[in-house]
PDB file of N, CA and C in Angstrom:
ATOM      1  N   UNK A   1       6.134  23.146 -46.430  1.00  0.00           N
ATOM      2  CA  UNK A   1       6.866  22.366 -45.454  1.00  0.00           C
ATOM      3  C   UNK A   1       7.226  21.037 -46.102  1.00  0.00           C
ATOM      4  N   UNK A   2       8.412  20.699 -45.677  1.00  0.00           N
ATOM      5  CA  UNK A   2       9.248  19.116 -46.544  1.00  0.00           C
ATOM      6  C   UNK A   2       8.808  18.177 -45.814  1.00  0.00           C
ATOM      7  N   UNK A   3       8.198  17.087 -46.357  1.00  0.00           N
ATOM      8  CA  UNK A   3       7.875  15.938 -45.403  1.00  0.00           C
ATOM      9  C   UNK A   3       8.747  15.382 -44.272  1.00  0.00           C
ATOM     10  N   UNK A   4      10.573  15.900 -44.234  1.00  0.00           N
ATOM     11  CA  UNK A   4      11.228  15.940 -43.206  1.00  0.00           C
ATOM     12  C   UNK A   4      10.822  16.406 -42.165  1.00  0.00           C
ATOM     13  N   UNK A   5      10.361  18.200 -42.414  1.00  0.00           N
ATOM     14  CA  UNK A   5      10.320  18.916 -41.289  1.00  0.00           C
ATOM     15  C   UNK A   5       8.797  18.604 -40.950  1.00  0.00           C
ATOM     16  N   UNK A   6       7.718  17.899 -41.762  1.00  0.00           N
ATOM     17  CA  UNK A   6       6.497  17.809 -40.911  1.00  0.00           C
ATOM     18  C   UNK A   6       6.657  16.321 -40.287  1.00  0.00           C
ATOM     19  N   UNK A   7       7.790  15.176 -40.674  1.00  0.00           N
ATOM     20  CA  UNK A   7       7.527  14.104 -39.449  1.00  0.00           C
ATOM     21  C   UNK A   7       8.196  14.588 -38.319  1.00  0.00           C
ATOM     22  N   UNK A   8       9.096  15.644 -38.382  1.00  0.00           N
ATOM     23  CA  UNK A   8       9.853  15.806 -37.184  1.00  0.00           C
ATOM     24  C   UNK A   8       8.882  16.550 -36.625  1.00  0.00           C
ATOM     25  N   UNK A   9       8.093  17.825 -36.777  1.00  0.00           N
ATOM     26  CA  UNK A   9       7.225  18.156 -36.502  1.00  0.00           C
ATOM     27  C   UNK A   9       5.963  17.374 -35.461  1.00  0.00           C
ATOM     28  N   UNK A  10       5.579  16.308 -36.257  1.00  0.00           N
ATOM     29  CA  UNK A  10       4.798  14.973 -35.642  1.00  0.00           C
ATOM     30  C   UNK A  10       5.637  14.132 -34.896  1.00  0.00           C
ATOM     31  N   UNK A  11       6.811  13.678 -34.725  1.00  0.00           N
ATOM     32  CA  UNK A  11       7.296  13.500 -33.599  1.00  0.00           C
ATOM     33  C   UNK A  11       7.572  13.782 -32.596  1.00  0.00           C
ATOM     34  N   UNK A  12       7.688  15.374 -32.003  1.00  0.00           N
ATOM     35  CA  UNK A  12       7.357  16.109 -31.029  1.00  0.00           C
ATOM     36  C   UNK A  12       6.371  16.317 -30.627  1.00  0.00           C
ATOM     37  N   UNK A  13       5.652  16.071 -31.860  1.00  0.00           N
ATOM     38  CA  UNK A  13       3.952  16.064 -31.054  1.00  0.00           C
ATOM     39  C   UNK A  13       3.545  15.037 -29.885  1.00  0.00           C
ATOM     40  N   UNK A  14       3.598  13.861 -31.106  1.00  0.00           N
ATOM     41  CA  UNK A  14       3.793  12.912 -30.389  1.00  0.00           C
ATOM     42  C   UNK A  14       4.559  12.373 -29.191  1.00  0.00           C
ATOM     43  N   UNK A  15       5.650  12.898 -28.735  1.00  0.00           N
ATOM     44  CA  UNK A  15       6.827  12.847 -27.868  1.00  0.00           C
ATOM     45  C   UNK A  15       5.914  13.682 -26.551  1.00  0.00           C
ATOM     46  N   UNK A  16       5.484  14.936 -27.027  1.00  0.00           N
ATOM     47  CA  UNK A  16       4.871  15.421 -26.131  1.00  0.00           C
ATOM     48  C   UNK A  16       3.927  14.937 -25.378  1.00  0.00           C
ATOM     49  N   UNK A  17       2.733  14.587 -26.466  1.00  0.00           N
ATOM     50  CA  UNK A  17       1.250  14.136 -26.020  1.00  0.00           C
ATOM     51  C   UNK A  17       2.250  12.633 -25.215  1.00  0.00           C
ATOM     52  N   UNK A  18       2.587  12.236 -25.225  1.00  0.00           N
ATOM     53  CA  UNK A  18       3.357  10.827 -24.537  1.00  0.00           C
ATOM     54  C   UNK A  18       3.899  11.048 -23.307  1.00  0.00           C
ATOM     55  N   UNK A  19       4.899  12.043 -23.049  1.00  0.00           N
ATOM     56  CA  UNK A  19       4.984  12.691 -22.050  1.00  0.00           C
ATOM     57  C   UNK A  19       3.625  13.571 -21.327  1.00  0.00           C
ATOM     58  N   UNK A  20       2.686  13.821 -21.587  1.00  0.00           N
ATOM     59  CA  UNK A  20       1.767  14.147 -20.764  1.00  0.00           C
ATOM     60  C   UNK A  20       1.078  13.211 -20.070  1.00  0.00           C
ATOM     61  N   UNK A  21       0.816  12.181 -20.771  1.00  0.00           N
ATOM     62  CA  UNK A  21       0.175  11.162 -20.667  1.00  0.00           C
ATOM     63  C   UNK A  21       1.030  10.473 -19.371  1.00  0.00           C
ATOM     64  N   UNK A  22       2.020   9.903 -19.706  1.00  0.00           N
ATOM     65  CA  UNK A  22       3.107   9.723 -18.694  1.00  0.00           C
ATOM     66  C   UNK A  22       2.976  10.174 -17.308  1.00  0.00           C
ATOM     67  N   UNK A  23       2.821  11.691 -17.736  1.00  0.00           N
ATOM     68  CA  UNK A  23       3.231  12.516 -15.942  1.00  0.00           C
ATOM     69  C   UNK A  23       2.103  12.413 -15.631  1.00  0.00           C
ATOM     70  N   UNK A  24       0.767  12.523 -16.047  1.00  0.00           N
ATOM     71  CA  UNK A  24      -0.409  12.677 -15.475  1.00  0.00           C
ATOM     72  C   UNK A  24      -0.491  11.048 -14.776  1.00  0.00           C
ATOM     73  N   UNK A  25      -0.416  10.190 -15.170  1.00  0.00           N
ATOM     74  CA  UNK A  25      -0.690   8.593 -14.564  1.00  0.00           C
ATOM     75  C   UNK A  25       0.470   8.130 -13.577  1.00  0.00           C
ATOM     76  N   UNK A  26       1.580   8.775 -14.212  1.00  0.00           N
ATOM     77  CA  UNK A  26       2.793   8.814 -13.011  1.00  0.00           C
ATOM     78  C   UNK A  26       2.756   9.256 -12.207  1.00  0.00           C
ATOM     79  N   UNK A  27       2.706  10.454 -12.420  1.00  0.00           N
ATOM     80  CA  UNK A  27       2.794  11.115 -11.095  1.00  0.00           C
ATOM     81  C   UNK A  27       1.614  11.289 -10.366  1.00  0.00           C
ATOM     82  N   UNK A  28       0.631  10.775 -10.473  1.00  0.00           N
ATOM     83  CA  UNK A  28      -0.746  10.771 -10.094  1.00  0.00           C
ATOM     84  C   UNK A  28      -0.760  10.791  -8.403  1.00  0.00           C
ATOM     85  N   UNK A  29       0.356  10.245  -7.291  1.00  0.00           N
ATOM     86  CA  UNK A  29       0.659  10.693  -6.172  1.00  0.00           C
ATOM     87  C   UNK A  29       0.436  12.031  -6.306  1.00  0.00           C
ATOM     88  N   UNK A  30       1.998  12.583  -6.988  1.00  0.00           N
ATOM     89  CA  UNK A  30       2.328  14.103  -6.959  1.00  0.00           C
ATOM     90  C   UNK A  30       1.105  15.311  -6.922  1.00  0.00           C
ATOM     91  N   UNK A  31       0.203  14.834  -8.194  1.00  0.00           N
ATOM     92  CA  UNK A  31      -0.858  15.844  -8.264  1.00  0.00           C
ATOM     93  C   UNK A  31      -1.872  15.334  -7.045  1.00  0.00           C
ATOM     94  N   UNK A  32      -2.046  14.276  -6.189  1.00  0.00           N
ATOM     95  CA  UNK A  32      -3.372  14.419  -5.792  1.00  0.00           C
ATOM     96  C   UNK A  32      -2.971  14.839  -4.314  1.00  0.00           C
ATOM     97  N   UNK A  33      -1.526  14.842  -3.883  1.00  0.00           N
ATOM     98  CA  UNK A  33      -1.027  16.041  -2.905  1.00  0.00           C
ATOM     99  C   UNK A  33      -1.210  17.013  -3.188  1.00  0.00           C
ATOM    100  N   UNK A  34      -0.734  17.543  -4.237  1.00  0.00           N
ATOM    101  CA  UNK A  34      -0.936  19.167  -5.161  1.00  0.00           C
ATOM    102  C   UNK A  34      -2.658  19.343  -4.386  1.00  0.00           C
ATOM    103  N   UNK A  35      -3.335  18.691  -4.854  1.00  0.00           N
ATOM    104  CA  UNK A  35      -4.857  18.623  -4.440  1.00  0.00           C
ATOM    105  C   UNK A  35      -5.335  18.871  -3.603  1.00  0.00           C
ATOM    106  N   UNK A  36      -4.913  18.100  -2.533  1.00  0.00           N
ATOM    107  CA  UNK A  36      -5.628  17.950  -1.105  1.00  0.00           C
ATOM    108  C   UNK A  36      -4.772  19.025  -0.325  1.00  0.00           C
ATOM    109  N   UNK A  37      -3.737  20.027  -0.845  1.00  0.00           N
ATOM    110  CA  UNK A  37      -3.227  21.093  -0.430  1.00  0.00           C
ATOM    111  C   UNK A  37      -4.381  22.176  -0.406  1.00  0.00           C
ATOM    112  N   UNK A  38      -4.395  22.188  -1.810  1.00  0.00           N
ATOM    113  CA  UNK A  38      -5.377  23.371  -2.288  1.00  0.00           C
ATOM    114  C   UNK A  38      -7.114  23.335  -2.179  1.00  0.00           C
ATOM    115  N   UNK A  39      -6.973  21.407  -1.739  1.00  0.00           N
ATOM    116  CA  UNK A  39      -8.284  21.598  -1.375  1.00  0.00           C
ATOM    117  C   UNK A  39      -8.714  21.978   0.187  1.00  0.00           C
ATOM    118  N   UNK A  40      -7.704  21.628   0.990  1.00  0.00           N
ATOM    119  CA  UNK A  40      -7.617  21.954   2.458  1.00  0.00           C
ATOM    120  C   UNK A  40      -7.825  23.369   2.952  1.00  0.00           C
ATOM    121  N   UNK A  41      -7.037  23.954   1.705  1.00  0.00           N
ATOM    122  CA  UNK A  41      -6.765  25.755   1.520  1.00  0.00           C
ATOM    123  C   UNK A  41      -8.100  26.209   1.859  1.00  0.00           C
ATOM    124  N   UNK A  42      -8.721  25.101   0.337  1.00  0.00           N
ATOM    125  CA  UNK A  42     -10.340  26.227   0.422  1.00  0.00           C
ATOM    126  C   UNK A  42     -11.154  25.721   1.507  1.00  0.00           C
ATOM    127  N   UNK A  43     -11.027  24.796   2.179  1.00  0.00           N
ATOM    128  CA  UNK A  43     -11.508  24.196   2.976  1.00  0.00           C
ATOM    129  C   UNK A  43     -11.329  25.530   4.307  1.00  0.00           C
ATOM    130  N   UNK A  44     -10.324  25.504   4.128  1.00  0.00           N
ATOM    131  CA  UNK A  44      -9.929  26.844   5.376  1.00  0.00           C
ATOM    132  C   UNK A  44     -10.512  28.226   5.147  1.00  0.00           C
ATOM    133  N   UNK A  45     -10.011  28.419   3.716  1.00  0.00           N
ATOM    134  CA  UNK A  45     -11.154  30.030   3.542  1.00  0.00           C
ATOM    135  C   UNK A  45     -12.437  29.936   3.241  1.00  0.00           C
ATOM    136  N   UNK A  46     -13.254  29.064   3.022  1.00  0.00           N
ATOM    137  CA  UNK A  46     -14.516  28.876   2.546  1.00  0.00           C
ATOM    138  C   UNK A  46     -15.448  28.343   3.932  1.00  0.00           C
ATOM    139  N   UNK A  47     -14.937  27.389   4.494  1.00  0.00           N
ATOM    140  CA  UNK A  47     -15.711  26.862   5.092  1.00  0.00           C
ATOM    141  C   UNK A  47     -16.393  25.856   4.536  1.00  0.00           C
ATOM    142  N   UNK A  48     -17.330  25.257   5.949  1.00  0.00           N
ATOM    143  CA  UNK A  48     -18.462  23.775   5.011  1.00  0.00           C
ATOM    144  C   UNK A  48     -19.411  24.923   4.199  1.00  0.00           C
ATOM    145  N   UNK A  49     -20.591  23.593   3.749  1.00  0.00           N
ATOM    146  CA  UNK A  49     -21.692  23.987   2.881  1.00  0.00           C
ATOM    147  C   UNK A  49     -21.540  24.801   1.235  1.00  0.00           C
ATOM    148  N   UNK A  50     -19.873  24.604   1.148  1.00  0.00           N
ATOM    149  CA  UNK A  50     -19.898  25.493   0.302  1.00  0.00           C
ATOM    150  C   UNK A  50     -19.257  24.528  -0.914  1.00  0.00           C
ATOM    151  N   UNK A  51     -19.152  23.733  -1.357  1.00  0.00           N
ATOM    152  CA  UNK A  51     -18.565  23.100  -2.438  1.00  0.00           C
ATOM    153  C   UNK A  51     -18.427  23.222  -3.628  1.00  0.00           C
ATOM    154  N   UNK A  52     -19.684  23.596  -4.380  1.00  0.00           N
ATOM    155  CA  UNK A  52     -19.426  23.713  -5.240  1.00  0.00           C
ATOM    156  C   UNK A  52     -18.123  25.020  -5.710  1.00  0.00           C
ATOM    157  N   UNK A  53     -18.362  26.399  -4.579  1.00  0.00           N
ATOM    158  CA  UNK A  53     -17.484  27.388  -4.664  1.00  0.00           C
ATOM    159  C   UNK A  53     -16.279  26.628  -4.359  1.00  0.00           C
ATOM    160  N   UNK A  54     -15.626  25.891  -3.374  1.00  0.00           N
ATOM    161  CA  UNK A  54     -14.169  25.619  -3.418  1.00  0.00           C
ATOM    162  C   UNK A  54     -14.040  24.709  -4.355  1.00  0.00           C
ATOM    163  N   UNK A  55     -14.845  23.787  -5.222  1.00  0.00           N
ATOM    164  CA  UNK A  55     -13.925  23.173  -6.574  1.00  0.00           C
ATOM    165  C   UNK A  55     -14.068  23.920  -7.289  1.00  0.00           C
ATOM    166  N   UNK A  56     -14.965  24.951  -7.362  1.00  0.00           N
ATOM    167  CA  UNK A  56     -14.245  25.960  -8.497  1.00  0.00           C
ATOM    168  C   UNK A  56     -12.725  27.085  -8.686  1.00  0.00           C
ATOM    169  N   UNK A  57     -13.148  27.391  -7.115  1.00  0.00           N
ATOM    170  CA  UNK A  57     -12.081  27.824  -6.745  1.00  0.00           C
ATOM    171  C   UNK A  57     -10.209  26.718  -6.573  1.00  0.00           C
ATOM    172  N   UNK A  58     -10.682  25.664  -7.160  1.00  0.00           N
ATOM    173  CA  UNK A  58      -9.196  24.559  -6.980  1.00  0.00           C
ATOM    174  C   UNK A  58      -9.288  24.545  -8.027  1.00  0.00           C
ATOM    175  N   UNK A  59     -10.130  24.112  -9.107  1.00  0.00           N
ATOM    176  CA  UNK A  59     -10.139  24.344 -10.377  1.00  0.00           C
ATOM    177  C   UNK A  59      -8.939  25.475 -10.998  1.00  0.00           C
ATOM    178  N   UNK A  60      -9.566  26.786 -10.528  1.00  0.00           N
ATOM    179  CA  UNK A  60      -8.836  28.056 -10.739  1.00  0.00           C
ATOM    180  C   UNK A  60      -7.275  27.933 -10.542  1.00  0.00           C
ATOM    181  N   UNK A  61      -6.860  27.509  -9.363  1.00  0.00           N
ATOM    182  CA  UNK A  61      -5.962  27.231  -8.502  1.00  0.00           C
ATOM    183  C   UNK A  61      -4.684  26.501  -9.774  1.00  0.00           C
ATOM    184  N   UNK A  62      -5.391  25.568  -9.965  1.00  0.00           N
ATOM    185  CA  UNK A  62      -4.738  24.357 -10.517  1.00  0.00           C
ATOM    186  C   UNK A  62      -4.368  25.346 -12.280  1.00  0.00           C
ATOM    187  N   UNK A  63      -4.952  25.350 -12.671  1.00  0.00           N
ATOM    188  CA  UNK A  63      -5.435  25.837 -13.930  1.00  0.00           C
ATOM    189  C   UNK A  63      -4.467  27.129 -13.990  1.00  0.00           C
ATOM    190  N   UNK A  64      -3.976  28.426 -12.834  1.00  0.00           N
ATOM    191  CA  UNK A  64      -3.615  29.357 -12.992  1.00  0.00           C
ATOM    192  C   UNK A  64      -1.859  28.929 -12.735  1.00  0.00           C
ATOM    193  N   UNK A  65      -2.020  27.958 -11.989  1.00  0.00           N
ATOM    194  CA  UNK A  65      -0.544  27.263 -12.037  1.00  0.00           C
ATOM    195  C   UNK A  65       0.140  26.356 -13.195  1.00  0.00           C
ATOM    196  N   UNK A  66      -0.736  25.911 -14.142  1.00  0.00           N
ATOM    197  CA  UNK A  66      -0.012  25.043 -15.419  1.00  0.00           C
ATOM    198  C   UNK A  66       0.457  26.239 -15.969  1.00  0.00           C
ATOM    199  N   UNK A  67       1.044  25.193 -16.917  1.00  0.00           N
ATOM    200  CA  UNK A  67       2.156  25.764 -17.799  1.00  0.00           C
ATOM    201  C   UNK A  67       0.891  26.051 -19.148  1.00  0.00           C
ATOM    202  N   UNK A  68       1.293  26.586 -19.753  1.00  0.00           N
ATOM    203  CA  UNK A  68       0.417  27.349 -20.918  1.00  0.00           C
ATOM    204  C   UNK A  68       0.079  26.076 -21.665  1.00  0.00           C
ATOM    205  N   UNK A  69       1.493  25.278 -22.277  1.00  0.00           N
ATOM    206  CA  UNK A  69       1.103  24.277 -23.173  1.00  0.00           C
ATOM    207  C   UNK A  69       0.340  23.104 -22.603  1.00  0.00           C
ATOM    208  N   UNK A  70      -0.231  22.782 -21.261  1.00  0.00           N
ATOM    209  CA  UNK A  70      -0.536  21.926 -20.287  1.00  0.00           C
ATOM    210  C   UNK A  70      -2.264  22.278 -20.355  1.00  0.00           C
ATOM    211  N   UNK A  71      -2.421  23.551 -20.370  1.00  0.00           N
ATOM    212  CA  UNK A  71      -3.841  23.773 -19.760  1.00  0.00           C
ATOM    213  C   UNK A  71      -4.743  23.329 -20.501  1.00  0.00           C
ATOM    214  N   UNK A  72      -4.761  22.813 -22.209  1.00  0.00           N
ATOM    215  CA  UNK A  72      -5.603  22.244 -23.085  1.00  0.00           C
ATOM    216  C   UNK A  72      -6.099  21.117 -22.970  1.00  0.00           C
ATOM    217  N   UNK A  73      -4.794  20.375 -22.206  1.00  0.00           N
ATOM    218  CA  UNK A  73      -4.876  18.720 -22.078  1.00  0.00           C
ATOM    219  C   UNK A  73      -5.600  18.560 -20.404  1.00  0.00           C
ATOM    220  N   UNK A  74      -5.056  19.457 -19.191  1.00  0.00           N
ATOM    221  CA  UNK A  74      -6.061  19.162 -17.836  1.00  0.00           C
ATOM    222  C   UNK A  74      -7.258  20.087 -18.111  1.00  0.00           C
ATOM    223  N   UNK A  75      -8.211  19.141 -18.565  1.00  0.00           N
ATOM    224  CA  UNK A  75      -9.469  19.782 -18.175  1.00  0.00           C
ATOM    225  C   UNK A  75     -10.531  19.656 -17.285  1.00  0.00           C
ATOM    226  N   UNK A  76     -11.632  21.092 -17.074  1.00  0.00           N
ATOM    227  CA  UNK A  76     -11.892  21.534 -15.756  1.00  0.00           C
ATOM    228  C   UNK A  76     -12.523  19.797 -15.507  1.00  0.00           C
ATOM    229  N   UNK A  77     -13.087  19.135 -16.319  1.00  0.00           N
ATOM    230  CA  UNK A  77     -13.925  18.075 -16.210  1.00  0.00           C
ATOM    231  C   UNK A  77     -13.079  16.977 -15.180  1.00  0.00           C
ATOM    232  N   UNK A  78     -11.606  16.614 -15.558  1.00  0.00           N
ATOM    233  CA  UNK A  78     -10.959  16.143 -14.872  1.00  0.00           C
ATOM    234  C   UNK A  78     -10.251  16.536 -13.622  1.00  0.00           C
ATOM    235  N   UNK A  79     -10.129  17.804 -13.798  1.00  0.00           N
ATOM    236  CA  UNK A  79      -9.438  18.236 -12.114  1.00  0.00           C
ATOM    237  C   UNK A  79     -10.650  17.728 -11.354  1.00  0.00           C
ATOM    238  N   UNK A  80     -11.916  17.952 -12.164  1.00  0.00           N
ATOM    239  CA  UNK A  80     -13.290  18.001 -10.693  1.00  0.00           C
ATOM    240  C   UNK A  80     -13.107  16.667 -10.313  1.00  0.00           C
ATOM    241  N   UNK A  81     -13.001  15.571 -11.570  1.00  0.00           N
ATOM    242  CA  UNK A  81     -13.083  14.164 -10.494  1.00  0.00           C
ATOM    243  C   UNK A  81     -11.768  13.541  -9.997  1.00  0.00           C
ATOM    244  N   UNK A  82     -10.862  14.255 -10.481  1.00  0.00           N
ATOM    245  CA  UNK A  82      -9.520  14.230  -9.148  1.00  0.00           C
ATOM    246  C   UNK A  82     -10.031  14.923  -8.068  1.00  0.00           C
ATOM    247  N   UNK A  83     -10.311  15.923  -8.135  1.00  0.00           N
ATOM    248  CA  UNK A  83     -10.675  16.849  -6.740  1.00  0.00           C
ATOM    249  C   UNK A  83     -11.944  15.735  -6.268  1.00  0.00           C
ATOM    250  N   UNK A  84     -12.369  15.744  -6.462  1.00  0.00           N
ATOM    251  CA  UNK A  84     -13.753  14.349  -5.640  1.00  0.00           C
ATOM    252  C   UNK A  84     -13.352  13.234  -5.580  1.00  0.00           C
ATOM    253  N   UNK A  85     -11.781  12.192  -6.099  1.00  0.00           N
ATOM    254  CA  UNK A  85     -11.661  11.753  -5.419  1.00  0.00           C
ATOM    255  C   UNK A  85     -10.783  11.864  -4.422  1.00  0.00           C
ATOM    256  N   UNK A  86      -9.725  12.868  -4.660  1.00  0.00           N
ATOM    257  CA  UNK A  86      -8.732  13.830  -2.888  1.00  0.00           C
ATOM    258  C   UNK A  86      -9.713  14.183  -2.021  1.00  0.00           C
ATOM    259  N   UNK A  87     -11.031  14.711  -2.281  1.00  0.00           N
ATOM    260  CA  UNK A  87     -11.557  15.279  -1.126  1.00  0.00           C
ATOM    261  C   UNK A  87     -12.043  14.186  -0.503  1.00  0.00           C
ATOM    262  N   UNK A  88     -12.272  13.102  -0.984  1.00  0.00           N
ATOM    263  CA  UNK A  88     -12.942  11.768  -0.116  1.00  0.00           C
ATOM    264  C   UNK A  88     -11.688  11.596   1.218  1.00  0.00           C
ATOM    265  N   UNK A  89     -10.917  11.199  -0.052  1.00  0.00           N
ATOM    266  CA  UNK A  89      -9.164  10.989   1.394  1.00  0.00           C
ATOM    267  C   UNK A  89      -9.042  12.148   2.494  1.00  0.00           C
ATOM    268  N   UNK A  90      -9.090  13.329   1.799  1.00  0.00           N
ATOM    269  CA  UNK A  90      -9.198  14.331   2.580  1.00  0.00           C
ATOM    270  C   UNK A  90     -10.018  14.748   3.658  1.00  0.00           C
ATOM    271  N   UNK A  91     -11.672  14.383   3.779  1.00  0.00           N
ATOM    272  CA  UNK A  91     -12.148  14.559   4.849  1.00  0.00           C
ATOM    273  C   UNK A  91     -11.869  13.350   5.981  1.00  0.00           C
ATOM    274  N   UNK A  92     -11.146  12.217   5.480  1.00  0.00           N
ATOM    275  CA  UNK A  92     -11.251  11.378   5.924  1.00  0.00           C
ATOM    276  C   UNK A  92      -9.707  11.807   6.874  1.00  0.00           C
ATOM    277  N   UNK A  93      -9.124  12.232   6.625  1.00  0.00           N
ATOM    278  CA  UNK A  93      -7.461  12.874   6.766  1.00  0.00           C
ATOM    279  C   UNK A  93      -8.307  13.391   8.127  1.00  0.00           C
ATOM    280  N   UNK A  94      -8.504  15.329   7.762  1.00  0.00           N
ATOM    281  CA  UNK A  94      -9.113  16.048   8.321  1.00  0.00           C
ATOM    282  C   UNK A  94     -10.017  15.263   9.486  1.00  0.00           C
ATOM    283  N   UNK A  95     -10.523  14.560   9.613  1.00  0.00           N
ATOM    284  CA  UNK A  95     -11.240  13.973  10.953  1.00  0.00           C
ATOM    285  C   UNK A  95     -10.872  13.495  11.901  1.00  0.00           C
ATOM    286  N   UNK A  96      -9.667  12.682  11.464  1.00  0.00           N
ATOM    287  CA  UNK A  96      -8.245  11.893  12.347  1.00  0.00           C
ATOM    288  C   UNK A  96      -6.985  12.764  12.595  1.00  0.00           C
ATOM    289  N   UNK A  97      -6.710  13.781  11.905  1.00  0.00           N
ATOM    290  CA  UNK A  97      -5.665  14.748  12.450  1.00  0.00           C
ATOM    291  C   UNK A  97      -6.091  15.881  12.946  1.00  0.00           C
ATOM    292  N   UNK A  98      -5.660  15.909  14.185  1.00  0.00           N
ATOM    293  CA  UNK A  98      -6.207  16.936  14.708  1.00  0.00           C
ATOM    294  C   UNK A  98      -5.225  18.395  14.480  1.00  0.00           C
ATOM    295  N   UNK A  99      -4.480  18.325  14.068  1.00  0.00           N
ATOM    296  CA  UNK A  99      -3.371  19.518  13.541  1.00  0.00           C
ATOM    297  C   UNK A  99      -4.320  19.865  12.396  1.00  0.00           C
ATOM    298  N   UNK A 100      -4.544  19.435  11.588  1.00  0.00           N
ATOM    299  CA  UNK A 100      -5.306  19.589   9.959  1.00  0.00           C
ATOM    300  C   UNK A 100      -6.571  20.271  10.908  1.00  0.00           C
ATOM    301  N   UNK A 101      -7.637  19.435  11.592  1.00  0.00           N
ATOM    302  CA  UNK A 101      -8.681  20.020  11.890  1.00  0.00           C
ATOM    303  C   UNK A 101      -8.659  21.419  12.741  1.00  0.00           C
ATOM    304  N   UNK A 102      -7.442  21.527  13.543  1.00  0.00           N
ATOM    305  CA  UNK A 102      -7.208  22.943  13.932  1.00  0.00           C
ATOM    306  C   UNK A 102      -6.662  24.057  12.817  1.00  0.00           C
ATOM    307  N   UNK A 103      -5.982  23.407  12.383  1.00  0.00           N
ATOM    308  CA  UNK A 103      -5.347  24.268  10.868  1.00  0.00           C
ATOM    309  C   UNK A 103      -6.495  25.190  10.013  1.00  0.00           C
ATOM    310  N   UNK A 104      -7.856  23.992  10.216  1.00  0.00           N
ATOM    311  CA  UNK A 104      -9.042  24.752   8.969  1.00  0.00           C
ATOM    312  C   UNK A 104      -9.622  25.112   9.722  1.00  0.00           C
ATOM    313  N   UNK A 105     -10.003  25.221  11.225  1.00  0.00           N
ATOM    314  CA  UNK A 105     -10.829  25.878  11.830  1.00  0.00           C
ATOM    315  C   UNK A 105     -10.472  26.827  12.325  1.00  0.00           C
ATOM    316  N   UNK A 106      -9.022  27.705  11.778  1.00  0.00           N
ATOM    317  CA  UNK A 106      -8.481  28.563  12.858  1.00  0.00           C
ATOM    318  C   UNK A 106      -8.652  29.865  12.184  1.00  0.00           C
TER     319      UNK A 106
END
């Protein structure tokens, strides 16, 4: 490989890892809706007492929806403490809406 084609090479890398970095802190709204969707979900099929099974199961969730080149960089370590801190907002949601609290109890 010509030292052309390996900086261009390393500039896409770089371009990339920059753009991940980017969307994950940017859009950090976007995903922690993404979240409290899928955490509500399991909230609905699981039921209480069960936690540790529904962040694994959002884990899954999240993880079976990236894009291939994505799944190296979100790891399970970080969805869990996004998911712990959506589920804080989230029970707090769930207690005051009563549409949400009929939604998971139905």
């Amino acid at each position: 490989m010509s030292i052309v084609n390996l900086m261009i090479a390393l500039g896409v890398i770089a371009l990339v890892f920059t753009a991940m970095i980017l969307a994950v802190k940017g859009e950090r709204g976007m995903i922690e809706e993404i979240l409290f969707s899928y955490v509500t979900e399991a909230e609905k099929l699981l039921g209480e007492r069960k936690g540790i099974l529904k962040k694994s199961m959002v884990i899954d969730w999240v993880h079976y929806s990236l894009p291939g080149w994505a799944k190296p960089f979100i790891t399970a370590q970080w969805l869990g403490d996004a998911i712990e801190r959506v589920l804080e907002a989230a029970e707090q949601e769930w207690a005051s809406n009563k549409r949400l609290d009929l939604y998971i109890h139905s």
